[in-house]
C-alpha atoms as a PDB file:
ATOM      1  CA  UNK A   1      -2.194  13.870  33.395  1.00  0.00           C
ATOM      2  CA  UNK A   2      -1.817  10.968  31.102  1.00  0.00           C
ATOM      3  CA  UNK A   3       1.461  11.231  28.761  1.00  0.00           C
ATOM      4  CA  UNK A   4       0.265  11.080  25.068  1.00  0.00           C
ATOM      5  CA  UNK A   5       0.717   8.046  23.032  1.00  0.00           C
ATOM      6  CA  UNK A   6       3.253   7.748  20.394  1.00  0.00           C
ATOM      7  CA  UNK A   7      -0.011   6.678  18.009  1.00  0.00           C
ATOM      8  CA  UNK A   8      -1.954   9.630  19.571  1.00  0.00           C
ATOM      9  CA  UNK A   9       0.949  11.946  18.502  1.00  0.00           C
ATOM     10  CA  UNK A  10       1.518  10.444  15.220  1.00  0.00           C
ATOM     11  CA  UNK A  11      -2.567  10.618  14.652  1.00  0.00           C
ATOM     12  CA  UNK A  12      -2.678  14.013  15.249  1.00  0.00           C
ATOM     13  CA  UNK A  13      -0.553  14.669  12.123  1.00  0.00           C
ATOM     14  CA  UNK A  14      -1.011  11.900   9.862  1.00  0.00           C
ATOM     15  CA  UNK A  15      -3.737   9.383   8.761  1.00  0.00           C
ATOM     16  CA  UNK A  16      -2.809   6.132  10.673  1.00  0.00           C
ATOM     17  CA  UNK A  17      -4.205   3.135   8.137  1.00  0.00           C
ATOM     18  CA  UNK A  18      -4.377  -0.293   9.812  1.00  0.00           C
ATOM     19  CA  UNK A  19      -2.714  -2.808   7.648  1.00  0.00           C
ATOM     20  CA  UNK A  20      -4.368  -6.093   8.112  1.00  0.00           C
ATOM     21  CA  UNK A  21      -7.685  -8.540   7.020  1.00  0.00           C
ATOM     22  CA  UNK A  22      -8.047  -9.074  10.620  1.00  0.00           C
ATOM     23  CA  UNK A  23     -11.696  -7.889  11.155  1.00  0.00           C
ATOM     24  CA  UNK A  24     -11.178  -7.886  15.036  1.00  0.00           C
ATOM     25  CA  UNK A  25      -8.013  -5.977  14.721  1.00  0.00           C
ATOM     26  CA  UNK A  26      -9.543  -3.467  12.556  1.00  0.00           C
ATOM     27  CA  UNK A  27     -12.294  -2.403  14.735  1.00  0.00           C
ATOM     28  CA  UNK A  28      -9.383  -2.622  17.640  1.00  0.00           C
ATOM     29  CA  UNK A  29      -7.430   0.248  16.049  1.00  0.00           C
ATOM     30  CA  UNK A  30     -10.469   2.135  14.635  1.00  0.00           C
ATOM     31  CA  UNK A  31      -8.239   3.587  12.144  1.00  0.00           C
ATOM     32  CA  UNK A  32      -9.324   5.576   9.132  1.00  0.00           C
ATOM     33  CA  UNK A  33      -8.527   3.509   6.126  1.00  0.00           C
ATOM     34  CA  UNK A  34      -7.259   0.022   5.981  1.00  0.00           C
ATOM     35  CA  UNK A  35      -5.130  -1.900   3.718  1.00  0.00           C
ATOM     36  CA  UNK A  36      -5.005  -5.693   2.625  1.00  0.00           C
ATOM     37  CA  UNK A  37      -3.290  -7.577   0.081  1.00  0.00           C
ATOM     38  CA  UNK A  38      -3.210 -11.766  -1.105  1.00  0.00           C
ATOM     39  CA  UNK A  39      -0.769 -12.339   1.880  1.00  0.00           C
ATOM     40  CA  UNK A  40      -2.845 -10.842   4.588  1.00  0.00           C
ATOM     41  CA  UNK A  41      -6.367 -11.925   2.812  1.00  0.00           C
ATOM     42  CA  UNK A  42      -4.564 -15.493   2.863  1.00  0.00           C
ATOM     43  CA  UNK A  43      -3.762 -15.465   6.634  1.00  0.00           C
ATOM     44  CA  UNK A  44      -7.392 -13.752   7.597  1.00  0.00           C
ATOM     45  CA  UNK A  45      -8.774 -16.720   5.435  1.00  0.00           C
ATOM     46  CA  UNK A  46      -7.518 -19.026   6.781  1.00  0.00           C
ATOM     47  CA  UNK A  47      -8.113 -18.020  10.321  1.00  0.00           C
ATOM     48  CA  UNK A  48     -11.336 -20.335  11.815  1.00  0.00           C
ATOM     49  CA  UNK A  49     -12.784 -16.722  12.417  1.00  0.00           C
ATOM     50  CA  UNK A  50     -13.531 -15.841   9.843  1.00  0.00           C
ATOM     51  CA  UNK A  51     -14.316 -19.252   7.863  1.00  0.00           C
ATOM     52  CA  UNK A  52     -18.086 -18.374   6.974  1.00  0.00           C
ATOM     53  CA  UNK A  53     -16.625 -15.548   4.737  1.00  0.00           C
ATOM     54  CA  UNK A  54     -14.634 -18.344   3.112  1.00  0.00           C
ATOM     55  CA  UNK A  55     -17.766 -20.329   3.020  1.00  0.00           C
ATOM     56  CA  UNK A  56     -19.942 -18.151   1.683  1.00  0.00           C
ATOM     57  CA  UNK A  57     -17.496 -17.605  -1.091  1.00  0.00           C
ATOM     58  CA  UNK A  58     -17.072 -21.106  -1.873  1.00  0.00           C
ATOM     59  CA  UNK A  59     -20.650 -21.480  -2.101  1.00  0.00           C
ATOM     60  CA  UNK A  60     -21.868 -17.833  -4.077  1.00  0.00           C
ATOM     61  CA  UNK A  61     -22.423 -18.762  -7.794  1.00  0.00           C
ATOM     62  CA  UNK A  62     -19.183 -18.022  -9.511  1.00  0.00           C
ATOM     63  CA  UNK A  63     -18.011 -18.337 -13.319  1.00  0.00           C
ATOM     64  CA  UNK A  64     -14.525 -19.543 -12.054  1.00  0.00           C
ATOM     65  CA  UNK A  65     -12.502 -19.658  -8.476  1.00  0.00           C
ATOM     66  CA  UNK A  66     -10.560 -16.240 -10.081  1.00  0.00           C
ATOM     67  CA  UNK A  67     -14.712 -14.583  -9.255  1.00  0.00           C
ATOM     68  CA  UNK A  68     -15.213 -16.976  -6.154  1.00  0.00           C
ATOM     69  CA  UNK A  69     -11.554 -15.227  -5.342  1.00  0.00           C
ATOM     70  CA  UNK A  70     -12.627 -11.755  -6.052  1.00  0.00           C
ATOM     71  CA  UNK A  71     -15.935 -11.996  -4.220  1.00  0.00           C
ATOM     72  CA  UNK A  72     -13.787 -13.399  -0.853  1.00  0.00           C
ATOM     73  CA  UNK A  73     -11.954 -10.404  -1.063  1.00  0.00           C
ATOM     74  CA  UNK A  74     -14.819  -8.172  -1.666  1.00  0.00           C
ATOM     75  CA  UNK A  75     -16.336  -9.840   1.292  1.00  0.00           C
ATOM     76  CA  UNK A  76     -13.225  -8.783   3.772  1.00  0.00           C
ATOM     77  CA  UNK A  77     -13.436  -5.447   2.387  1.00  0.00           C
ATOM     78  CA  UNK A  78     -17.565  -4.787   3.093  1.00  0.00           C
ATOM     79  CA  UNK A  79     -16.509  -6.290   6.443  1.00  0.00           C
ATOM     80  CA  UNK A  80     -13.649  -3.792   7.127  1.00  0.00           C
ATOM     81  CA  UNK A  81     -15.919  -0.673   5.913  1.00  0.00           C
ATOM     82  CA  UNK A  82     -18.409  -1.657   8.448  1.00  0.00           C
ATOM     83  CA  UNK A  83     -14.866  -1.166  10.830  1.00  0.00           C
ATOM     84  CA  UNK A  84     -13.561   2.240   9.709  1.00  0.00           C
ATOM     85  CA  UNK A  85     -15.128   5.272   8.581  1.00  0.00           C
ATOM     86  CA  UNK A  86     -12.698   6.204   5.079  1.00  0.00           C
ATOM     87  CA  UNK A  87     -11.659   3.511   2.415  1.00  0.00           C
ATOM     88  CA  UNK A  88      -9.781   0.097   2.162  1.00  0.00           C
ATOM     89  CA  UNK A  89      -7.350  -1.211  -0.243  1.00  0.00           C
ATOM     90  CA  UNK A  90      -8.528  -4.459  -2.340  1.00  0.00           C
ATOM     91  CA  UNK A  91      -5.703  -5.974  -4.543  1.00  0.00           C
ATOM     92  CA  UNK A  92      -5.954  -7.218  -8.349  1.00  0.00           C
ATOM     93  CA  UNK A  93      -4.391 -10.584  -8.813  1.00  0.00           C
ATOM     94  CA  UNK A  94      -1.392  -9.958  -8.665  1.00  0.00           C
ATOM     95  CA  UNK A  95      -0.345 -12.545 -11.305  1.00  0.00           C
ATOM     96  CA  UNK A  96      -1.682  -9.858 -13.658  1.00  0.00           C
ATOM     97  CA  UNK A  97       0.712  -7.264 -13.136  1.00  0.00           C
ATOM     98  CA  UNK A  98       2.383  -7.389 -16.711  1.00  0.00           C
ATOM     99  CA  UNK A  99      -0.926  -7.131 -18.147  1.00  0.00           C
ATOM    100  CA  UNK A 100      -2.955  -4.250 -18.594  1.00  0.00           C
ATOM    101  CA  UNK A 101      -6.521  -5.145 -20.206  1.00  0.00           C
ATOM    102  CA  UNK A 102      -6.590  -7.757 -17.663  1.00  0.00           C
ATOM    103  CA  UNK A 103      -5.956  -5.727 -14.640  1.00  0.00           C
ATOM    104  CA  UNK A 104      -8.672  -2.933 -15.877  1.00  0.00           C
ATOM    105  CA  UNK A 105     -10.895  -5.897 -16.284  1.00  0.00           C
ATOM    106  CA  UNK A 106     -10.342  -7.306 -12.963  1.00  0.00           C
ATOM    107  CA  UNK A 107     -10.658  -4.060 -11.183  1.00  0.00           C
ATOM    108  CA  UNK A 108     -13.752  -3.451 -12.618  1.00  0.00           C
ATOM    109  CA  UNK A 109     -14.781  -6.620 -11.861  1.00  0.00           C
ATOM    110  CA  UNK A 110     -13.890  -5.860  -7.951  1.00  0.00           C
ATOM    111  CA  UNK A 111     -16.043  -2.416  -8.308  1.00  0.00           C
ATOM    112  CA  UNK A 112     -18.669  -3.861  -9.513  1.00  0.00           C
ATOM    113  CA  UNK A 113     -18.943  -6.398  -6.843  1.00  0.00           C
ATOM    114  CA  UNK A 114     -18.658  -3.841  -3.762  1.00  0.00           C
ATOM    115  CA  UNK A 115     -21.109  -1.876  -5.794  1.00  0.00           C
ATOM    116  CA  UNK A 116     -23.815  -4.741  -5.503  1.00  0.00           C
ATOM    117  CA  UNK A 117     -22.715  -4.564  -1.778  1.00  0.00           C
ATOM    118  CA  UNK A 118     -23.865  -0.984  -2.166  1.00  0.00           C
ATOM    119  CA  UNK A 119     -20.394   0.076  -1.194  1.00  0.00           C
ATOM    120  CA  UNK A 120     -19.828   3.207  -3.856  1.00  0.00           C
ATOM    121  CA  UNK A 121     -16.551   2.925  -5.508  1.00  0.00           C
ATOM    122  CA  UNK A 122     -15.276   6.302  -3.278  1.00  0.00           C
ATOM    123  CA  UNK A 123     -14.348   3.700  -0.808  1.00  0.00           C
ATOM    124  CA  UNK A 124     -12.665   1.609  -2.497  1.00  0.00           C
ATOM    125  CA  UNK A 125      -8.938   1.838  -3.638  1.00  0.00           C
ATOM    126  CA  UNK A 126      -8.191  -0.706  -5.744  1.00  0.00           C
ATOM    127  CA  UNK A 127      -4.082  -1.812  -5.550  1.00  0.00           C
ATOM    128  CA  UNK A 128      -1.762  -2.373  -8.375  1.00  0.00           C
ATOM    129  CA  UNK A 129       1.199  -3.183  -8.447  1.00  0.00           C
ATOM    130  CA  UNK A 130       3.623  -0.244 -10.195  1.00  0.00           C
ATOM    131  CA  UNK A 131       4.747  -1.968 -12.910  1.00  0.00           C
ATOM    132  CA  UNK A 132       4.676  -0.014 -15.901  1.00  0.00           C
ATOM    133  CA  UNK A 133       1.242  -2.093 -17.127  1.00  0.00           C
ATOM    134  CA  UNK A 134       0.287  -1.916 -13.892  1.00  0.00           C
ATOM    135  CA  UNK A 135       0.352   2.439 -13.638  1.00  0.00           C
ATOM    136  CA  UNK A 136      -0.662   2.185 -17.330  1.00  0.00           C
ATOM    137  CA  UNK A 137      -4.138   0.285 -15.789  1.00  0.00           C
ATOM    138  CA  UNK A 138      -4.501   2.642 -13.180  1.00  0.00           C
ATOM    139  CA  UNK A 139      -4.483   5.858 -15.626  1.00  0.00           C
ATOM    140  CA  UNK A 140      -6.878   4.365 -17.399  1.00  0.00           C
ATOM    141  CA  UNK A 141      -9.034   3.236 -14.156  1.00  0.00           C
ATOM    142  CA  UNK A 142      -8.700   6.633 -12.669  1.00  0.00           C
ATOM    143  CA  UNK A 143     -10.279   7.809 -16.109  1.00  0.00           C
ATOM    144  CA  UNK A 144     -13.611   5.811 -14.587  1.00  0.00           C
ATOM    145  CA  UNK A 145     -13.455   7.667 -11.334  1.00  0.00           C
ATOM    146  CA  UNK A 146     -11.783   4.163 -10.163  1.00  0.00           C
ATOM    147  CA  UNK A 147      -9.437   5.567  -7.567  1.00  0.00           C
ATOM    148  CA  UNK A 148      -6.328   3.306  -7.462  1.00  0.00           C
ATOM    149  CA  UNK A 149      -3.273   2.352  -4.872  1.00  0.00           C
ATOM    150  CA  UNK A 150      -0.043   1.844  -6.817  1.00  0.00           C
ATOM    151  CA  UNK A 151       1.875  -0.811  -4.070  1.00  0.00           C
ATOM    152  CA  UNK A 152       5.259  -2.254  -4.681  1.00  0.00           C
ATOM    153  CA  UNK A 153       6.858   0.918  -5.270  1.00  0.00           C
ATOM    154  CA  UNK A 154      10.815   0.942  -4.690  1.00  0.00           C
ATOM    155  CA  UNK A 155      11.639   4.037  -6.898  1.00  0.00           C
ATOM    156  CA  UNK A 156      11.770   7.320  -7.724  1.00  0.00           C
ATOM    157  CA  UNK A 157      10.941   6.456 -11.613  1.00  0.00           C
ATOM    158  CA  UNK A 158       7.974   4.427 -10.664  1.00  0.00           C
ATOM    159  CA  UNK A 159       6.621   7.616  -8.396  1.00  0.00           C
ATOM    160  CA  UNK A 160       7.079   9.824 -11.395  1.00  0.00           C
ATOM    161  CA  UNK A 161       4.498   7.562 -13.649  1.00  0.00           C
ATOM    162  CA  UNK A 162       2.258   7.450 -11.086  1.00  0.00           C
ATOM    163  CA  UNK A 163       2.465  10.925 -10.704  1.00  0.00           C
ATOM    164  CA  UNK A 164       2.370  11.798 -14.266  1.00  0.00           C
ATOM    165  CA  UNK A 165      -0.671   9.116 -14.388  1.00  0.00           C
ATOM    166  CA  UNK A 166      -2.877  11.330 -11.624  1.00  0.00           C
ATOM    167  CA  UNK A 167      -2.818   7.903  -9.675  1.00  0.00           C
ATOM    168  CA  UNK A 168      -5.051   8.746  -6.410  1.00  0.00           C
ATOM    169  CA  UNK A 169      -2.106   7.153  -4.134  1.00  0.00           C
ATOM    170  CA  UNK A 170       1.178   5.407  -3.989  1.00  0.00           C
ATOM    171  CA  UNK A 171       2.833   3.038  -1.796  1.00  0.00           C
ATOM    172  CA  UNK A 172       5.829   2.975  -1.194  1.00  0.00           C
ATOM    173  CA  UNK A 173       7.589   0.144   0.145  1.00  0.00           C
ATOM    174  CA  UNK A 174       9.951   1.912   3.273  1.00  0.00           C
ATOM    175  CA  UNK A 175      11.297  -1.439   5.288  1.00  0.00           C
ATOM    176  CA  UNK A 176      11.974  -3.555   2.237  1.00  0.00           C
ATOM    177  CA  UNK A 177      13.848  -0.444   0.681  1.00  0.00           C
ATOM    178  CA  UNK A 178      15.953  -0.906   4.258  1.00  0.00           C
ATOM    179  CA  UNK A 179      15.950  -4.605   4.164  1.00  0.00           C
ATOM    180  CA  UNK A 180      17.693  -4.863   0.477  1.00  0.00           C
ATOM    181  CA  UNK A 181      20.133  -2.189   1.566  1.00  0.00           C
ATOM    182  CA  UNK A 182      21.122  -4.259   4.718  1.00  0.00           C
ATOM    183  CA  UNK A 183      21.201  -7.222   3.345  1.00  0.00           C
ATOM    184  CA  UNK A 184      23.433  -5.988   0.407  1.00  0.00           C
ATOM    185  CA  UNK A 185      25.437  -3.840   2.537  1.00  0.00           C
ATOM    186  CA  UNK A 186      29.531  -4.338   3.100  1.00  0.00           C
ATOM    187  CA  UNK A 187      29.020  -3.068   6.453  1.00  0.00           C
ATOM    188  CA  UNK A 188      25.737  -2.248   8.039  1.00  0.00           C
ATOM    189  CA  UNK A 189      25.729   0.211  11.685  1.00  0.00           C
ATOM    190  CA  UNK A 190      22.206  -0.400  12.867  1.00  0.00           C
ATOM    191  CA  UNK A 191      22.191   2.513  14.907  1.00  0.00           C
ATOM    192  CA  UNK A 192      23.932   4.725  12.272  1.00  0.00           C
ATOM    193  CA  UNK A 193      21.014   3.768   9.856  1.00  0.00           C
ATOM    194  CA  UNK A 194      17.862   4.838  11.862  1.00  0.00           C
ATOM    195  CA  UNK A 195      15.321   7.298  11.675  1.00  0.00           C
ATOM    196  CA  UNK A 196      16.308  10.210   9.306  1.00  0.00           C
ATOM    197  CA  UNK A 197      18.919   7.909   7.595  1.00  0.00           C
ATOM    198  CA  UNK A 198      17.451   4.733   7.137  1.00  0.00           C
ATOM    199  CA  UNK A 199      16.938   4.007   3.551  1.00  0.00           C
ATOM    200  CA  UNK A 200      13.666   3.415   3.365  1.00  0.00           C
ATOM    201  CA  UNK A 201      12.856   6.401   5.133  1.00  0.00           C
ATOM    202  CA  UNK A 202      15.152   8.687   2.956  1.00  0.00           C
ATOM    203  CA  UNK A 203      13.508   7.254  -0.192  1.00  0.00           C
ATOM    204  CA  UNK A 204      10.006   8.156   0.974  1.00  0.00           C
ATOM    205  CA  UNK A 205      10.656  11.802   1.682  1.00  0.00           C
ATOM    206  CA  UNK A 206      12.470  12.486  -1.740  1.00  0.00           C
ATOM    207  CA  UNK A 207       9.348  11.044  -3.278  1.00  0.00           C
ATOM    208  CA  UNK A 208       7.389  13.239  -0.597  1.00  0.00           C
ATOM    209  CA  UNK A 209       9.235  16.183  -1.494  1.00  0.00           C
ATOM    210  CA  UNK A 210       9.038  16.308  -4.991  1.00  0.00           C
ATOM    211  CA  UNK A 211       5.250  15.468  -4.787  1.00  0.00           C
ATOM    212  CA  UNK A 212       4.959  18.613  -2.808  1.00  0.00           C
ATOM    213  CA  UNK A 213       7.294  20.572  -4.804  1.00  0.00           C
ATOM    214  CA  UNK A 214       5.676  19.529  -7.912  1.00  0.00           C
ATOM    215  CA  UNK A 215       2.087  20.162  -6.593  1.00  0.00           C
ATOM    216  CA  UNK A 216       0.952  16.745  -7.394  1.00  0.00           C
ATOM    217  CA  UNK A 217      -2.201  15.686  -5.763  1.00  0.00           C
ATOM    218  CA  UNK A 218      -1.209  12.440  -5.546  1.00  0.00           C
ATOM    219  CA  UNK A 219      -1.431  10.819  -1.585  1.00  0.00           C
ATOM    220  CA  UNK A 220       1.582   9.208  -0.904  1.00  0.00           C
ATOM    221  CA  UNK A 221       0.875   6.314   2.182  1.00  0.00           C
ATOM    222  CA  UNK A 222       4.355   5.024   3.531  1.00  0.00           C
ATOM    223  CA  UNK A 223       3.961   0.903   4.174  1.00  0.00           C
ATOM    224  CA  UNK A 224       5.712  -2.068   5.102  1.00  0.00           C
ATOM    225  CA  UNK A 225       7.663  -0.763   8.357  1.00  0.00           C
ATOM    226  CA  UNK A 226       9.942  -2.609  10.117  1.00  0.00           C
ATOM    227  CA  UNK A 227      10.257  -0.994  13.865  1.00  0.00           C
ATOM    228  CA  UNK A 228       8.549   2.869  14.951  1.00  0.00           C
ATOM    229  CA  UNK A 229      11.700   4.951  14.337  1.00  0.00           C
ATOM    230  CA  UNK A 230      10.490   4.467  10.858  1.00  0.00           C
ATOM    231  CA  UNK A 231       7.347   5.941  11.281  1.00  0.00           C
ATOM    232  CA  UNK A 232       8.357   8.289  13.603  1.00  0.00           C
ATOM    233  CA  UNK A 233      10.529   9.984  10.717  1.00  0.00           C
ATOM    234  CA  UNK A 234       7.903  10.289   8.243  1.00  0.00           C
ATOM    235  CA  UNK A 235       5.299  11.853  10.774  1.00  0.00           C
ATOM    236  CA  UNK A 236       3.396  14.314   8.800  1.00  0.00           C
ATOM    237  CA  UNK A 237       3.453  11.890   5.246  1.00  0.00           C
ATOM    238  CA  UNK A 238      -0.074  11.994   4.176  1.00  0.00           C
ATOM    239  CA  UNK A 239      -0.797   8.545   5.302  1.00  0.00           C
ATOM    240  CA  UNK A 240       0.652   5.723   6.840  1.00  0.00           C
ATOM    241  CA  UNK A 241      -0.141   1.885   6.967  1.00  0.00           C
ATOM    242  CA  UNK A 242       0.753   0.420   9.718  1.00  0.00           C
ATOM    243  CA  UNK A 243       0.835  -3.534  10.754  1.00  0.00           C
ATOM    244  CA  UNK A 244      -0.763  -4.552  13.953  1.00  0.00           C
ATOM    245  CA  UNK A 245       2.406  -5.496  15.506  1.00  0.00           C
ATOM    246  CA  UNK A 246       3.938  -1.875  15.438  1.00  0.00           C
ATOM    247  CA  UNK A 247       0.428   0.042  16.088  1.00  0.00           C
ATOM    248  CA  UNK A 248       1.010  -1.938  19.798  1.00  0.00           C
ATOM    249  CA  UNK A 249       3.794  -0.558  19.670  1.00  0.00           C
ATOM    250  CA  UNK A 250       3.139   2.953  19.146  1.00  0.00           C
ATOM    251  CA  UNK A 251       0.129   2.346  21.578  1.00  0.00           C
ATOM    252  CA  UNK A 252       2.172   1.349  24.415  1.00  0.00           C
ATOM    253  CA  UNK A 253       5.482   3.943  23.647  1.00  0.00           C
ATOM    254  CA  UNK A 254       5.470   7.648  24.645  1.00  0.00           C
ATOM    255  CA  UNK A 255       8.010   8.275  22.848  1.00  0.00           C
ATOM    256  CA  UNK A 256       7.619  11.710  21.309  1.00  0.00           C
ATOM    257  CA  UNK A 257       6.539  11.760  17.762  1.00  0.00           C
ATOM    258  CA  UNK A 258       6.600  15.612  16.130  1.00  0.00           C
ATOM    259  CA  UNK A 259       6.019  16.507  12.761  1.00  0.00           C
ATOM    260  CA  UNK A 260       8.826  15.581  10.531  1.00  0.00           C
ATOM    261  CA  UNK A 261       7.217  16.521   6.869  1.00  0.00           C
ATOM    262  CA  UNK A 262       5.521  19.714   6.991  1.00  0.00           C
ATOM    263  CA  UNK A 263       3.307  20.473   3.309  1.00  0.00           C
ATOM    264  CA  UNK A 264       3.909  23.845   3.951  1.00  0.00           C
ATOM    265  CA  UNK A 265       8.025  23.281   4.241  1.00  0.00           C
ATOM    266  CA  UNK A 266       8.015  20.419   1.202  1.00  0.00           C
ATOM    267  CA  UNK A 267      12.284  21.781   1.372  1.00  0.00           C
ATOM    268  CA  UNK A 268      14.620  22.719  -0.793  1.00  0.00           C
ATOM    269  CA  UNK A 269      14.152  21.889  -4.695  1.00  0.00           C
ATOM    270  CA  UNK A 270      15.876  18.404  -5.068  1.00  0.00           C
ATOM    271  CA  UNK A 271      14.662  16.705  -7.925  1.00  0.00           C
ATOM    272  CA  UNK A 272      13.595  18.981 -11.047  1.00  0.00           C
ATOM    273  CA  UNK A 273      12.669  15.796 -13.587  1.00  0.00           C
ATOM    274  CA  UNK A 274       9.257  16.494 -15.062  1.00  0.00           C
ATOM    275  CA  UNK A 275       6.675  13.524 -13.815  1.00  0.00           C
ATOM    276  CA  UNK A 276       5.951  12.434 -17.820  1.00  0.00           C
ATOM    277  CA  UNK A 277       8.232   9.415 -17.878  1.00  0.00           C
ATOM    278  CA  UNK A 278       7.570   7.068 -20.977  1.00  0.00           C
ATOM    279  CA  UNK A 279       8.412   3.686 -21.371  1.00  0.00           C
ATOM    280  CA  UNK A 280      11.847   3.308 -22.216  1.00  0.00           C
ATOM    281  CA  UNK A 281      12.908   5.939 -20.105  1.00  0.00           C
ATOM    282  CA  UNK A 282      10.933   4.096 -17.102  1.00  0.00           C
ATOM    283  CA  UNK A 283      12.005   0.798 -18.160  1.00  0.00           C
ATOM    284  CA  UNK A 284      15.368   1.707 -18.269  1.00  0.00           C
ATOM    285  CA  UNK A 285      15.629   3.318 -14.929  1.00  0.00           C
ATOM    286  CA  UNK A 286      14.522   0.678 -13.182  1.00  0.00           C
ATOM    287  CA  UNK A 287      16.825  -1.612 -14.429  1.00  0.00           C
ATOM    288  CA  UNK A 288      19.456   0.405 -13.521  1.00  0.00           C
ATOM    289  CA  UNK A 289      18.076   0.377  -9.807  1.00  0.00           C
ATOM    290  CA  UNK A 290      19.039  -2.826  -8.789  1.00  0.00           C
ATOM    291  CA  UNK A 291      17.134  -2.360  -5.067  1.00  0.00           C
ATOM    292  CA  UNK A 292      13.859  -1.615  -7.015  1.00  0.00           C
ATOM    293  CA  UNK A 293      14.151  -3.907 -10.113  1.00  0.00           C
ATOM    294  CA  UNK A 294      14.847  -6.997  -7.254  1.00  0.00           C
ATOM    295  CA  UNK A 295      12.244  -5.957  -5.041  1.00  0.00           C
ATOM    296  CA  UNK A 296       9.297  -5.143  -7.540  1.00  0.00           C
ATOM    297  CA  UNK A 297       9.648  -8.961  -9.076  1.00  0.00           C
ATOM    298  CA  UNK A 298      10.499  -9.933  -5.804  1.00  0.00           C
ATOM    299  CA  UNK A 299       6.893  -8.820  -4.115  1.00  0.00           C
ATOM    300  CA  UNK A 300       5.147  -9.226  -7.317  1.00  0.00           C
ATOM    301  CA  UNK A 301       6.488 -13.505  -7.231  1.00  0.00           C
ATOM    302  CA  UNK A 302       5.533 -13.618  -3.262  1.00  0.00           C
ATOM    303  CA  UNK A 303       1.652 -11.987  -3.933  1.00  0.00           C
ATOM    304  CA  UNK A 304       1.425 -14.061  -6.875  1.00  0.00           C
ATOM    305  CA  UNK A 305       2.456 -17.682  -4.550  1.00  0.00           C
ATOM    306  CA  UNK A 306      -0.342 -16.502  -2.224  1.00  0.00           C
ATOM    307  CA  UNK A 307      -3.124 -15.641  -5.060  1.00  0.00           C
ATOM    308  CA  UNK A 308      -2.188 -19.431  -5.762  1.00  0.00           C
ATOM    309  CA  UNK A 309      -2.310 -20.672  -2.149  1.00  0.00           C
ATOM    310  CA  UNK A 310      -5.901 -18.835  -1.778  1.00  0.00           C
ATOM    311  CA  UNK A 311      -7.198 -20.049  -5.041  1.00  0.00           C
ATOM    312  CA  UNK A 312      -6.407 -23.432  -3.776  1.00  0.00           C
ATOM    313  CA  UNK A 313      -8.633 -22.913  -0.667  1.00  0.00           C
ATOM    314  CA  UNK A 314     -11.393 -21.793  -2.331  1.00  0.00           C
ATOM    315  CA  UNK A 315     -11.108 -24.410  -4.899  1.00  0.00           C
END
């Protein structure tokens, strides 16, 4: 008898989400949801694939390349639906992020197009970053029955206001949690810091917990891993995205994989905080985080450089 898969354990007790544009690699994984963002959108783009997507952007009527932009990324997403049976992730620019009417604009502006696609906006998750405009967009989107993905999350505060904002799911960001901590480290034991006490990994099951504990029916979807002992520890988080690289990975490893979070065992109370978080309070905490504060401008700089390189290609 065939040993199970790593991915076939991990499957069997969380929602594996493939984390690329890469149309071939989507219908490769045939995983429920899928993810993109400017970066991957960028490389799909630019990929001699898929240039009559890019094409037929260019040529659609458009007010301005930010619409030939949105309709390019419209047209990866109808293309990835046709790949997986659940929902993908389309990002608002992400030069936006500080601005709120804008980003409810834009979004609607991205629902609208799927919906001429006939793609119903149940699909369709559309990803902000968690700025505090950014959840403050989102509340009101999720108002519309516009279910949104709050990405670039580092912190605990920022998972509170999404919480408190009855977001439909968060992101948080477990390998660039670990890469700030190693890279700021005194010492860093890369064996010491693995699985259970990587960073990262610790990060997403407080957030986990108190989500449970709390009762909020907000999905949490751990992203941006850097190896499988990563994922491995957060088997059982409602979803995962996962990078082509690392779904190999778990494709071709038997190593075992068993339930780590259990929504029936959230754990001990940890974190009592209420999820209503205002402003100061929010704006405040994250300063104080240095990991988050760095990382949040940090991701938000890098997705705006690629809005600007794929605005230039459609141009």
């Amino acid at each position: 008898m065939q040993a199970m898969t790593a991915l076939q354990a991990l499957s069997a007790v969380t929602t594996v989400v493939a984390d690329t544009a890469d149309l071939d690699l989507v219908a490769r994984y045939r995983a429920q949801d899928a993810t993109t963002n400017p970066s991957l959108i960028l490389r799909a783009a630019r990929d001699p694939r898929f240039a009559a997507l890019v094409q037929r952007a260019r040529q659609q009527p458009a007010a301005d390349v930010q619409e030939r932009m949105d309709r390019l990324l419209v047209a990866f997403g109808v293309e990835i639906l046709q790949r997986v049976p659940g929902r993908v992730s389309t990002e608002v620019d992400a030069r936006l992020s500080f601005d709120t009417a804008a980003t409810v604009q834009r979004a609607q502006r991205l629902i609208a197009l799927y919906a001429a696609h006939g793609v119903p906006r149940q699909r369709v998750l559309i990803k902000i970053a968690s700025t505090w405009e950014g959840i403050a967009a989102a509340r009101l989107l999720q108002q519309e029955g516009i279910g949104c993905n709050l990405t670039l999350l580092f912190s605990f505060a920022q998972a509170r206001a999404c919480a408190a904002a009855q977001v439909q799911l968060i992101s948080p960001f477990v390998g660039r949690i670990t890469d700030w901590h190693r890279q700021h480290a005194d010492q860093w034991d890369e064996a010491a810091m693995r699985g259970a006490a990587d960073p990262g990994v610790r990060a997403l099951r407080r957030i986990w917990r108190y989500y449970k504990q709390q009762g909020i029916a907000t999905e949490i979807m751990g992203a941006s891993f850097r190896n499988i002992e990563q994922i491995a520890a957060l088997a059982g988080c409602d979803l995962l995205t996962i990078a082509p690289p690392l779904l190999d990975a778990l494709a071709a490893s038997t190593l075992p994989v068993p339930r780590q979070l259990d929504p029936a065992h959230p754990g001990a109370v940890e974190d009592t905080l209420p999820p209503q978080i205002g402003e100061a309070e929010f704006r405040a905490a994250l300063h104080a985080d240095r990991m988050a504060s760095d990382k949040l401008a940090e991701g938000v700089r890098l997705f705006a450089a690629d809005t600007d390189a794929l605005l230039d290609l459609l141009r």
